[in-house]
N, C-alpha and C. Protein backbone atom coordinates (compact mmCIF):
# COMPACT_ATOMS: atom_id res chain seq x y z
N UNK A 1 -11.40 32.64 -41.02
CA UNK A 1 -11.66 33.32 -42.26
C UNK A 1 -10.55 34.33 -42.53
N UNK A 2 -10.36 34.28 -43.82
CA UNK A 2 -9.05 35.35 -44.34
C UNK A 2 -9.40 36.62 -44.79
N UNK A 3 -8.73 37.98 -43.98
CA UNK A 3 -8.98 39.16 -44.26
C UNK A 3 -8.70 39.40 -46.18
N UNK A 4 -9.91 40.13 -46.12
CA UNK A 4 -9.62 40.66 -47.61
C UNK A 4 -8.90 41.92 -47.93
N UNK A 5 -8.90 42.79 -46.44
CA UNK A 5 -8.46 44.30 -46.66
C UNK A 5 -7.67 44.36 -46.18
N UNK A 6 -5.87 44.94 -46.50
CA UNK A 6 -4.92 44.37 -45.97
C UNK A 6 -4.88 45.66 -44.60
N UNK A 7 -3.90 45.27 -44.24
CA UNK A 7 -3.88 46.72 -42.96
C UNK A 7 -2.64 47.74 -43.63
N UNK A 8 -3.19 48.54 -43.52
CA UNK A 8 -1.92 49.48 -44.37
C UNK A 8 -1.95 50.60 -43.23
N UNK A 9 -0.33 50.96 -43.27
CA UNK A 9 0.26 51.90 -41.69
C UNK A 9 1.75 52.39 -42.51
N UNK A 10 2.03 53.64 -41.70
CA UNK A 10 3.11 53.63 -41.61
C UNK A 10 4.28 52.84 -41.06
N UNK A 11 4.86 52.56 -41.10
CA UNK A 11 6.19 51.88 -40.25
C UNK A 11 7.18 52.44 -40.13
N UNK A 12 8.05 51.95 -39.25
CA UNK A 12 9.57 52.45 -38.52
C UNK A 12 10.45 51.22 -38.36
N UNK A 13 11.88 51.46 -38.24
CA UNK A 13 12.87 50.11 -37.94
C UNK A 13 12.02 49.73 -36.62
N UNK A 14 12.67 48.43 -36.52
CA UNK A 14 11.62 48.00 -35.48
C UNK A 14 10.64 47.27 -35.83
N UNK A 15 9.61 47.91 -36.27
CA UNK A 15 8.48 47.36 -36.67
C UNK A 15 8.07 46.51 -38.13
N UNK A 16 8.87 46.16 -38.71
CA UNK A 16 8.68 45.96 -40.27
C UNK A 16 10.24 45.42 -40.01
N UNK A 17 10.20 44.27 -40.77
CA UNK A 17 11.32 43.33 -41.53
C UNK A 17 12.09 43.99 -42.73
N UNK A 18 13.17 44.02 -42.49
CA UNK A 18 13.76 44.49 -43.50
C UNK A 18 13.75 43.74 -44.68
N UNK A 19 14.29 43.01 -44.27
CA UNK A 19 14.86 41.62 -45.01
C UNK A 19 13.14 41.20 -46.26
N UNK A 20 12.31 40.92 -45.22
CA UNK A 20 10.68 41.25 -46.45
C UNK A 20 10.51 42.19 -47.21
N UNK A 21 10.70 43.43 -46.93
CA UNK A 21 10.35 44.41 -47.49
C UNK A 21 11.48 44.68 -48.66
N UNK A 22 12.84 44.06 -48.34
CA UNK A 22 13.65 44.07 -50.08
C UNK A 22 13.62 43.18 -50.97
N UNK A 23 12.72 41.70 -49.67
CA UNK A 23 12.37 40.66 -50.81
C UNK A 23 10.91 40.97 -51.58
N UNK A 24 10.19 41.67 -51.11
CA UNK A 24 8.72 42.35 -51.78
C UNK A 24 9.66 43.36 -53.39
N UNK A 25 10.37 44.09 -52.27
CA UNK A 25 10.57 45.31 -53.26
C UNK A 25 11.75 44.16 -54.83
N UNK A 26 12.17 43.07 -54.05
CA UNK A 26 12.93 42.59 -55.49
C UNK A 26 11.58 42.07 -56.43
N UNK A 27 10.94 41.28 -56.02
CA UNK A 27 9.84 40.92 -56.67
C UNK A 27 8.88 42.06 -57.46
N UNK A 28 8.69 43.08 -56.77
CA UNK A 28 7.92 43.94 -57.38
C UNK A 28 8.91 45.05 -58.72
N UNK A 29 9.83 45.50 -58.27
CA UNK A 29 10.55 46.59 -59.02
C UNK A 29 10.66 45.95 -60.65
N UNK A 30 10.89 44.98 -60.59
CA UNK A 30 10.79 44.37 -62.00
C UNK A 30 9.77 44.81 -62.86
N UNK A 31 8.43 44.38 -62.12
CA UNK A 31 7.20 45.08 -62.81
C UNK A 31 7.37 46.65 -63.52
N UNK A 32 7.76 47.77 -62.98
CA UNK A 32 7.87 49.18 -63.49
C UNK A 32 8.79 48.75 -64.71
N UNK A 33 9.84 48.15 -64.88
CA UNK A 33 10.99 48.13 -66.13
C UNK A 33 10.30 48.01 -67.32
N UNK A 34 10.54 48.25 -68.36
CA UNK A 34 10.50 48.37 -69.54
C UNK A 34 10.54 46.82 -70.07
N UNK A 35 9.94 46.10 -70.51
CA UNK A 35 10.25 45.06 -71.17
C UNK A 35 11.48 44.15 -71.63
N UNK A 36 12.04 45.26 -72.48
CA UNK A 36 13.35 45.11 -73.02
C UNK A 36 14.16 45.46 -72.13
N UNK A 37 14.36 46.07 -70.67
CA UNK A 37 15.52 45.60 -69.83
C UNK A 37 16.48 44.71 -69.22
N UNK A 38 17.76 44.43 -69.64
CA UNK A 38 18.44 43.49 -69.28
C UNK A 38 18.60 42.68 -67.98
N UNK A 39 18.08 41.77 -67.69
CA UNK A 39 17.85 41.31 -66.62
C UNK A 39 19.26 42.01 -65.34
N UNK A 40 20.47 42.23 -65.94
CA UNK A 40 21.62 42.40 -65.41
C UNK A 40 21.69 43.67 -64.62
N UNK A 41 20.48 44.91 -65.19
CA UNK A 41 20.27 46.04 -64.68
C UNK A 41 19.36 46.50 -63.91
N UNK A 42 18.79 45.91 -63.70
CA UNK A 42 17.56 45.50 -63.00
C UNK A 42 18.14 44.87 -61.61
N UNK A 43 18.51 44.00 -61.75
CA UNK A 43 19.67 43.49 -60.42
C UNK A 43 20.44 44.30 -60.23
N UNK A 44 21.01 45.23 -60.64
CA UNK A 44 22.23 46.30 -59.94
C UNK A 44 21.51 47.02 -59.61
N UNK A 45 20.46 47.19 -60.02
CA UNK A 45 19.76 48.31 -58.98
C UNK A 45 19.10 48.00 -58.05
N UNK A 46 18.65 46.88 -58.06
CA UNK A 46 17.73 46.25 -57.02
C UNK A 46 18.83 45.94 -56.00
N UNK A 47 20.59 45.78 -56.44
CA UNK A 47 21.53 45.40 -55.34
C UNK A 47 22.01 46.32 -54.58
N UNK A 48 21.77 48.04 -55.53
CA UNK A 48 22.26 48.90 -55.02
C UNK A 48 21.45 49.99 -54.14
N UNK A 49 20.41 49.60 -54.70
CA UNK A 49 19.13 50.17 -53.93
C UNK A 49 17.68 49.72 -53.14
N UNK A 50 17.68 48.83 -53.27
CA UNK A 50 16.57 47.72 -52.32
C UNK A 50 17.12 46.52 -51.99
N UNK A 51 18.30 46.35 -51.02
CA UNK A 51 18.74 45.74 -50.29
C UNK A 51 17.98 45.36 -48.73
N UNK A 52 18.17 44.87 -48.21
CA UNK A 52 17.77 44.57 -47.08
C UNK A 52 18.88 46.28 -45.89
N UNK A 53 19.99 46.12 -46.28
CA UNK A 53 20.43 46.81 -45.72
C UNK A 53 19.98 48.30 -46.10
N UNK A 54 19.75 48.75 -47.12
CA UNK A 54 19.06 50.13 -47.92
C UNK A 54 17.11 50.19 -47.03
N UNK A 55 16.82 48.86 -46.88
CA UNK A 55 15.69 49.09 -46.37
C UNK A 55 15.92 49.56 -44.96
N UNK A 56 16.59 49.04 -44.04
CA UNK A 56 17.52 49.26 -42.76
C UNK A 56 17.70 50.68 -42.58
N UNK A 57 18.62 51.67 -43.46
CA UNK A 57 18.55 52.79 -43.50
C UNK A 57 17.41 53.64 -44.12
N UNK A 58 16.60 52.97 -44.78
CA UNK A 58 15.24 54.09 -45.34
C UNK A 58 14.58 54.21 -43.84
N UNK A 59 14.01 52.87 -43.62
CA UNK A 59 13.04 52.72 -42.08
C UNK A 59 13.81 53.91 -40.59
N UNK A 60 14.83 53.85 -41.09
CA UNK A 60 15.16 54.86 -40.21
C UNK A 60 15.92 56.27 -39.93
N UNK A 61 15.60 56.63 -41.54
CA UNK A 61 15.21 57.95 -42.16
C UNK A 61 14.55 58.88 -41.43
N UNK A 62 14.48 59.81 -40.58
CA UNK A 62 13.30 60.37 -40.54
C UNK A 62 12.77 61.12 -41.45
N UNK A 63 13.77 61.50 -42.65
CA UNK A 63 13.50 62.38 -43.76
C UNK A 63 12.43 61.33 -44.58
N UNK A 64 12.13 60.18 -44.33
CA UNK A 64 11.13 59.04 -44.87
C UNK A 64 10.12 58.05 -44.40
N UNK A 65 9.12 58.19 -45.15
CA UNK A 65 8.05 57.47 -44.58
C UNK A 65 8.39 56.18 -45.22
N UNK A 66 7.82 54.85 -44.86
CA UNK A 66 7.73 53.59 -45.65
C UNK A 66 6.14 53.37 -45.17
N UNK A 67 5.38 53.11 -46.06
CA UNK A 67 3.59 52.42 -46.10
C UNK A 67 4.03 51.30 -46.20
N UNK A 68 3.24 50.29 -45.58
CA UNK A 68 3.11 48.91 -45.96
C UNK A 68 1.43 48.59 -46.21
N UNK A 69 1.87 47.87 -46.66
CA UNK A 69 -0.13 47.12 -47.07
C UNK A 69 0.33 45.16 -46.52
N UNK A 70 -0.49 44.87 -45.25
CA UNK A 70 -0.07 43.72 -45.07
C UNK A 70 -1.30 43.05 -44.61
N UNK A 71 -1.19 41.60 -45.45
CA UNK A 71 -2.76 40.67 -45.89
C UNK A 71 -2.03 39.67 -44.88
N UNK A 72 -3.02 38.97 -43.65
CA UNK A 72 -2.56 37.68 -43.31
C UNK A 72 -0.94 37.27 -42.71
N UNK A 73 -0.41 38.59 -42.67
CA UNK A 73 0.79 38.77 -41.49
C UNK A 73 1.77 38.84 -42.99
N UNK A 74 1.69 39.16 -44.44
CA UNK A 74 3.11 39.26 -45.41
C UNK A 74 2.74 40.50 -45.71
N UNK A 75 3.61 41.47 -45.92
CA UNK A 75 3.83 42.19 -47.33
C UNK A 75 3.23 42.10 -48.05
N UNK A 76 2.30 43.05 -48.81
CA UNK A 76 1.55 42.64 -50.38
C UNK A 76 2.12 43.97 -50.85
N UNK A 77 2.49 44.84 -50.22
CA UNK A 77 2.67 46.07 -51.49
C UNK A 77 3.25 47.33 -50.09
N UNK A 78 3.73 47.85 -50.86
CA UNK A 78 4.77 49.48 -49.82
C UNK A 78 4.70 50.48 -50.85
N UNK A 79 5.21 51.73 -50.38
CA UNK A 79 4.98 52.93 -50.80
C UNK A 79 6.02 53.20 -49.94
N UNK A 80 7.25 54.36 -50.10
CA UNK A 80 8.21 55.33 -49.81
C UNK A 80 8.06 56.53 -49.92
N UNK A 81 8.00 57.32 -49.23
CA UNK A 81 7.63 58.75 -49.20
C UNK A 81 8.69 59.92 -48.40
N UNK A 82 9.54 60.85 -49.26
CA UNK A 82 10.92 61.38 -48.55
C UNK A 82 10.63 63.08 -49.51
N UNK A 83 10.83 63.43 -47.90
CA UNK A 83 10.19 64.81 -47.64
C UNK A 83 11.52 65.65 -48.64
N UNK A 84 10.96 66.47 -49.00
CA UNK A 84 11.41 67.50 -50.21
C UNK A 84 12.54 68.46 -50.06
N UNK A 85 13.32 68.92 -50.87
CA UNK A 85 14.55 69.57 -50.75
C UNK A 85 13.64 70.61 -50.41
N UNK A 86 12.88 71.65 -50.74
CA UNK A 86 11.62 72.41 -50.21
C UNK A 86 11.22 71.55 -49.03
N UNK A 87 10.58 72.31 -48.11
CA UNK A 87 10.05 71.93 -47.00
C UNK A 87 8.18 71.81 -47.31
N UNK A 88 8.01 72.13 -48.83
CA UNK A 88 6.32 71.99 -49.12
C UNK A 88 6.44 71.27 -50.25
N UNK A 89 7.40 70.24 -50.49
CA UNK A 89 6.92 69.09 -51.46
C UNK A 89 7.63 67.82 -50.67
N UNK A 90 7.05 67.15 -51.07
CA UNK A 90 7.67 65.12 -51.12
C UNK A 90 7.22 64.40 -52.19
N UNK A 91 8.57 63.65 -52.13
CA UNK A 91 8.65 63.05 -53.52
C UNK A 91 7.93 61.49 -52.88
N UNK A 92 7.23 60.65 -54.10
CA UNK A 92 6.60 59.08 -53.71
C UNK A 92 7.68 58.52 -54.61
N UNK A 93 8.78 57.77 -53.87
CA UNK A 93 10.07 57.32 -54.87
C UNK A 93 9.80 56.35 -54.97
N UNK A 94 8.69 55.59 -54.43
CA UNK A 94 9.02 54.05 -54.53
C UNK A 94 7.02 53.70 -54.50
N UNK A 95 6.31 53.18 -55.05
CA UNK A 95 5.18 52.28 -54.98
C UNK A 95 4.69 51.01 -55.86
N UNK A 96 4.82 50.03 -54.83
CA UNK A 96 4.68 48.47 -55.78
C UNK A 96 3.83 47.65 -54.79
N UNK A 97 2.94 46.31 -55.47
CA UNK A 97 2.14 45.93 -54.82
C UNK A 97 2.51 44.85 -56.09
N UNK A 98 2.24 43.56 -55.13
CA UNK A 98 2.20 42.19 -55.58
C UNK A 98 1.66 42.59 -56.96
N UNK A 99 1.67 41.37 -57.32
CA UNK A 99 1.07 41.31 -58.97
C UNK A 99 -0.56 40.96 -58.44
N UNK A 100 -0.85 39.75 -57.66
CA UNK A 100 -1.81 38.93 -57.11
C UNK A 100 -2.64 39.72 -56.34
N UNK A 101 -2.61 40.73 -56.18
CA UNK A 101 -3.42 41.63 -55.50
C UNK A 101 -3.45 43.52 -56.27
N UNK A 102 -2.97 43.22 -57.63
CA UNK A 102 -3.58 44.08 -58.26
C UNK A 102 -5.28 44.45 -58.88
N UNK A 103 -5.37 45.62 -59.01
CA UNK A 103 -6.83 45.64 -59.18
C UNK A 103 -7.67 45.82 -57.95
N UNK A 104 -7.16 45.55 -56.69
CA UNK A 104 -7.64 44.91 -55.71
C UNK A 104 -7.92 45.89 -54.39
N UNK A 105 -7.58 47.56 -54.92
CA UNK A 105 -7.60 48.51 -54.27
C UNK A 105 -6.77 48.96 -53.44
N UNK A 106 -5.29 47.65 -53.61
CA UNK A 106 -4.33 47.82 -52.73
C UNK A 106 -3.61 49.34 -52.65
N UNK A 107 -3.40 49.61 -54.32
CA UNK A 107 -2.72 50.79 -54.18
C UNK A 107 -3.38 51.77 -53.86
N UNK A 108 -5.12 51.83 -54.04
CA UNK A 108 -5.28 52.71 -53.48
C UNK A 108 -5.02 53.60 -51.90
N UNK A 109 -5.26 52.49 -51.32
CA UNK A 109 -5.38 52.44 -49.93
C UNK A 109 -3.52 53.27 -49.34
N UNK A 110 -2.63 52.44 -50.16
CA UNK A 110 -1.75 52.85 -50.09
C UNK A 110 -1.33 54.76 -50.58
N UNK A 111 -2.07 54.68 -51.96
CA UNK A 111 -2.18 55.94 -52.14
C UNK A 111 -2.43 57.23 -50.61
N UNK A 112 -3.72 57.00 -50.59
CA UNK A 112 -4.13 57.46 -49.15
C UNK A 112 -3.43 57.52 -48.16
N UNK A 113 -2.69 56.71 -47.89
CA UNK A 113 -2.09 57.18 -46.66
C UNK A 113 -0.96 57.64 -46.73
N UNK A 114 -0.13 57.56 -48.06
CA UNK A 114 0.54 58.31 -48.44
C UNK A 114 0.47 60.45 -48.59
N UNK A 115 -0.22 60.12 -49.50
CA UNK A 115 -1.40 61.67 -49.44
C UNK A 115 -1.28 62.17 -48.34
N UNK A 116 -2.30 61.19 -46.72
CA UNK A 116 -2.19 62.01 -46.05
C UNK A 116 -0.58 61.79 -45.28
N UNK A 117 0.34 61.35 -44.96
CA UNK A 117 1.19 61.36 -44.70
C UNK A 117 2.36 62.83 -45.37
N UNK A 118 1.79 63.03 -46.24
CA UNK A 118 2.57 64.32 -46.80
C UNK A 118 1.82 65.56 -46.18
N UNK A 119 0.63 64.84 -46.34
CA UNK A 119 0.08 66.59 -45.60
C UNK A 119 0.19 66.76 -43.92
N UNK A 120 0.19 65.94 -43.11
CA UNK A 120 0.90 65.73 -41.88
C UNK A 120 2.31 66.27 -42.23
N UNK A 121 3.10 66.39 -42.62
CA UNK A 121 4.56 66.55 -43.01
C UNK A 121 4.39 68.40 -43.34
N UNK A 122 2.89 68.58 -43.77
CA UNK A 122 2.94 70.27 -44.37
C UNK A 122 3.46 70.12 -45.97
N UNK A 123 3.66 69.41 -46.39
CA UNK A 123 3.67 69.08 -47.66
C UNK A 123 2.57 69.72 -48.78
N UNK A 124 2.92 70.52 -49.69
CA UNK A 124 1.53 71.07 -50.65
C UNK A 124 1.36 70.60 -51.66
N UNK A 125 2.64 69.50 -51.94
CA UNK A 125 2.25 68.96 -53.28
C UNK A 125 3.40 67.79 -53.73
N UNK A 126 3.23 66.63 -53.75
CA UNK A 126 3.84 65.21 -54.14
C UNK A 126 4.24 65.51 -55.59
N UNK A 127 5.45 64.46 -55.85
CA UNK A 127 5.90 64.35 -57.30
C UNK A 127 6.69 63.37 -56.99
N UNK A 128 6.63 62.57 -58.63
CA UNK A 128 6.31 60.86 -58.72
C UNK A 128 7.67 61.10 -59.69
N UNK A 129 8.50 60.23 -60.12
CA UNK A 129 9.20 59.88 -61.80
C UNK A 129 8.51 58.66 -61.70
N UNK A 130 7.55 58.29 -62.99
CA UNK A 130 7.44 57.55 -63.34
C UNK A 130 7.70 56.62 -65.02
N UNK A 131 8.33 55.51 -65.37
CA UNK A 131 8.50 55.34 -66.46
C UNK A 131 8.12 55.68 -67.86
N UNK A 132 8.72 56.28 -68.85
CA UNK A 132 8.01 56.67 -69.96
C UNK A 132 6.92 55.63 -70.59
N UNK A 133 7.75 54.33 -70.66
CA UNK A 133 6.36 52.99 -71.35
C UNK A 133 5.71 52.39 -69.81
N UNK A 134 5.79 53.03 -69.06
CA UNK A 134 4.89 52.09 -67.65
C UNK A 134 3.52 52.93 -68.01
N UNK A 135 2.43 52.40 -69.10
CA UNK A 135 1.41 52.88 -69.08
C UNK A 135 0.63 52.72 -68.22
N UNK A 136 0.40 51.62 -67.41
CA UNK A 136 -0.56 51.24 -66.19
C UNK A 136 -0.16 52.07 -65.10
N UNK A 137 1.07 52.27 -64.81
CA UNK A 137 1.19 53.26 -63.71
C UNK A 137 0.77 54.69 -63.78
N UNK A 138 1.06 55.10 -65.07
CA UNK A 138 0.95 56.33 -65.27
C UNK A 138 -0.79 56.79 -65.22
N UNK A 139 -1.68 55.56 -65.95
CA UNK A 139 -3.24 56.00 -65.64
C UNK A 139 -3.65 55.62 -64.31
N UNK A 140 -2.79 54.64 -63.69
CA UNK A 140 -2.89 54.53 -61.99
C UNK A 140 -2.89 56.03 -61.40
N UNK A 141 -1.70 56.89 -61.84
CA UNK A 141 -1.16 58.00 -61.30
C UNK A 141 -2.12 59.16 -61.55
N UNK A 142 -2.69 59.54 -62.66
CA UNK A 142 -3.37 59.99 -63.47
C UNK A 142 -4.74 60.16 -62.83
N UNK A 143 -5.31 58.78 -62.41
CA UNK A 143 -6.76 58.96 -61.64
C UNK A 143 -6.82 59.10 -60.48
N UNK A 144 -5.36 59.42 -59.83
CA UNK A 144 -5.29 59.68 -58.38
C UNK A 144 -5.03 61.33 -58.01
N UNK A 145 -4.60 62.12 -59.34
CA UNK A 145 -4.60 63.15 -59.54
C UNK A 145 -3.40 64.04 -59.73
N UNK A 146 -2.43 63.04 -60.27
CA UNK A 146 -1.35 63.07 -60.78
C UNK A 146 -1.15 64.05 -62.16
N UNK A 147 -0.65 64.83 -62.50
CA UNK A 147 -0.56 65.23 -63.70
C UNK A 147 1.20 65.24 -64.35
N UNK A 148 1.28 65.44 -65.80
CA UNK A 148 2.52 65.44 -66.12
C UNK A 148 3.05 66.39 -65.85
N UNK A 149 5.08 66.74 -65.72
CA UNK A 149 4.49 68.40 -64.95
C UNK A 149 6.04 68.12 -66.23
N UNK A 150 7.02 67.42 -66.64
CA UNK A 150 7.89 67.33 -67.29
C UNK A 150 8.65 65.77 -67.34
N UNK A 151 10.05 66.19 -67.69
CA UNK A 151 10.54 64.82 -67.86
C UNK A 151 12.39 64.68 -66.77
N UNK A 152 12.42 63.48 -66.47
CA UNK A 152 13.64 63.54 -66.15
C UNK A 152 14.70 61.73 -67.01
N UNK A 153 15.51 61.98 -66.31
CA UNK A 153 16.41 60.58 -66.72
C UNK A 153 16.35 59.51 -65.29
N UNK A 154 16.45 58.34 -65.41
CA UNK A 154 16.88 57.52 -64.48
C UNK A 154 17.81 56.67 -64.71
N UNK A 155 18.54 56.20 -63.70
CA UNK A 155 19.80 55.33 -64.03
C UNK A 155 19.49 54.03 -63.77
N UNK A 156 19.15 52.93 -64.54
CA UNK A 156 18.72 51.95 -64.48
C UNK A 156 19.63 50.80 -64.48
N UNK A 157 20.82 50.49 -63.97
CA UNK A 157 22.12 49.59 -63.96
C UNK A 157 23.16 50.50 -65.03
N UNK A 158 23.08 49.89 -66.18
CA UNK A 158 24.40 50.51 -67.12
C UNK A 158 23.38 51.31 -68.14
N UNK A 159 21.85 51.19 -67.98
CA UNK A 159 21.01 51.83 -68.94
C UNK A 159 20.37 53.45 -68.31
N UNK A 160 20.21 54.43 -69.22
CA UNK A 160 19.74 54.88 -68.49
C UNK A 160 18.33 55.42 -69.56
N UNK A 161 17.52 55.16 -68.17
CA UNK A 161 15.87 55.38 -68.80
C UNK A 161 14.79 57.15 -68.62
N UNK A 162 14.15 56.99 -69.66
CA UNK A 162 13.54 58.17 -69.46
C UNK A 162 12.07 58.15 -68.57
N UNK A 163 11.94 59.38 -67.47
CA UNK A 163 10.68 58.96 -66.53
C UNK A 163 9.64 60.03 -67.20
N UNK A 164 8.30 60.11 -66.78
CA UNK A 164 7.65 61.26 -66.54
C UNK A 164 7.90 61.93 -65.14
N UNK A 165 7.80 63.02 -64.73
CA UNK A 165 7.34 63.48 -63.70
C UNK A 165 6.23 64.43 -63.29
N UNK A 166 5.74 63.20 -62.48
CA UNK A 166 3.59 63.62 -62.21
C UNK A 166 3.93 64.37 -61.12
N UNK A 167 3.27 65.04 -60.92
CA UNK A 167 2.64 66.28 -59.60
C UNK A 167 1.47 66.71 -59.11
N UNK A 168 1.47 66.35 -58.03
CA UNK A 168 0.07 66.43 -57.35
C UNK A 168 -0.03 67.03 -56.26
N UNK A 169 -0.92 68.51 -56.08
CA UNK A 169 -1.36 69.00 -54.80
C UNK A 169 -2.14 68.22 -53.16
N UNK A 170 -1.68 68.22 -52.67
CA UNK A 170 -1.90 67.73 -51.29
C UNK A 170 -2.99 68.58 -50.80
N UNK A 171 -3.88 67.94 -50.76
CA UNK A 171 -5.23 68.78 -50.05
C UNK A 171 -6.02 68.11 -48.93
């Protein structure tokens, strides 16, 4: 019989595939883009920043956590978590989960151990950029206790896009 609840953990090099976790993160990062993004920018960033080799050096970050959520021995969804120019915030730079297992409580779960992973760290309070038109993320973000706190820019290949930035106390 096939687990329904994936196992979600922190990880370290070593333990977690690189090479999966930039083929998850190519598959997923698409999802956050804007519609109208050029397929061409989307790939430069996914080449310049979720590489197999970029996963290589995150996993062994200590300034960074990586979550995984894993169903039946794959990848369904990760979370990135990199402790704060302050020593009482961390930023969540990165959270994506299959398409096929949305709805499905994945992110929550992921949420959570994120959360507590910051407060282990002494962390008092997380902050997200998330896309200006990514409405699903943002009421994802929103009911987890996210609020808007302002705005920043992101560099999206040759485009550059506008985020929110949510903030949330660690309790």
């Amino acid at each position: 019989m096939e687990s329904l609840t994936p196992a979600v953990r922190v990880v370290t090099t070593g333990s977690v595939d690189a090479e999966e976790l930039a083929a998850l993160a190519a598959r997923t990062f698409p999802l956050a883009c804007p519609p109208a993004t050029a397929p061409e920018n989307i790939a430069s960033f996914i080449d310049t920043n979720l590489s197999p080799e970029r996963f290589a050096e995150y996993l062994a970050d200590p300034q960074r956590a990586i979550i995984t959520a894993v169903l039946d021995g794959r990848i369904i969804g990760y979370a990135m978590l990199v402790r704060g120019v302050a020593d009482d915030t961390a930023e969540l730079s990165k959270m994506y989960v299959l398409p096929d297992h949305h709805g499905a409580g994945v992110s929550t779960t992921l949420m959570d151990l994120t959360l507590a992973t910051a407060k282990e760290w002494g962390a008092r309070s997380v902050w997200l950029g998330v896309n200006q038109k990514n409405r699903r993320a943002q009421r994802f973000y929103a009911k987890n206790g996210f609020k808007i706190n302002g705005t920043r820019t992101f560099q999206l290949g040759a485009r550059r896009e506008n985020d929110y930035v949510m903030v949330r106390e660690v309790q």
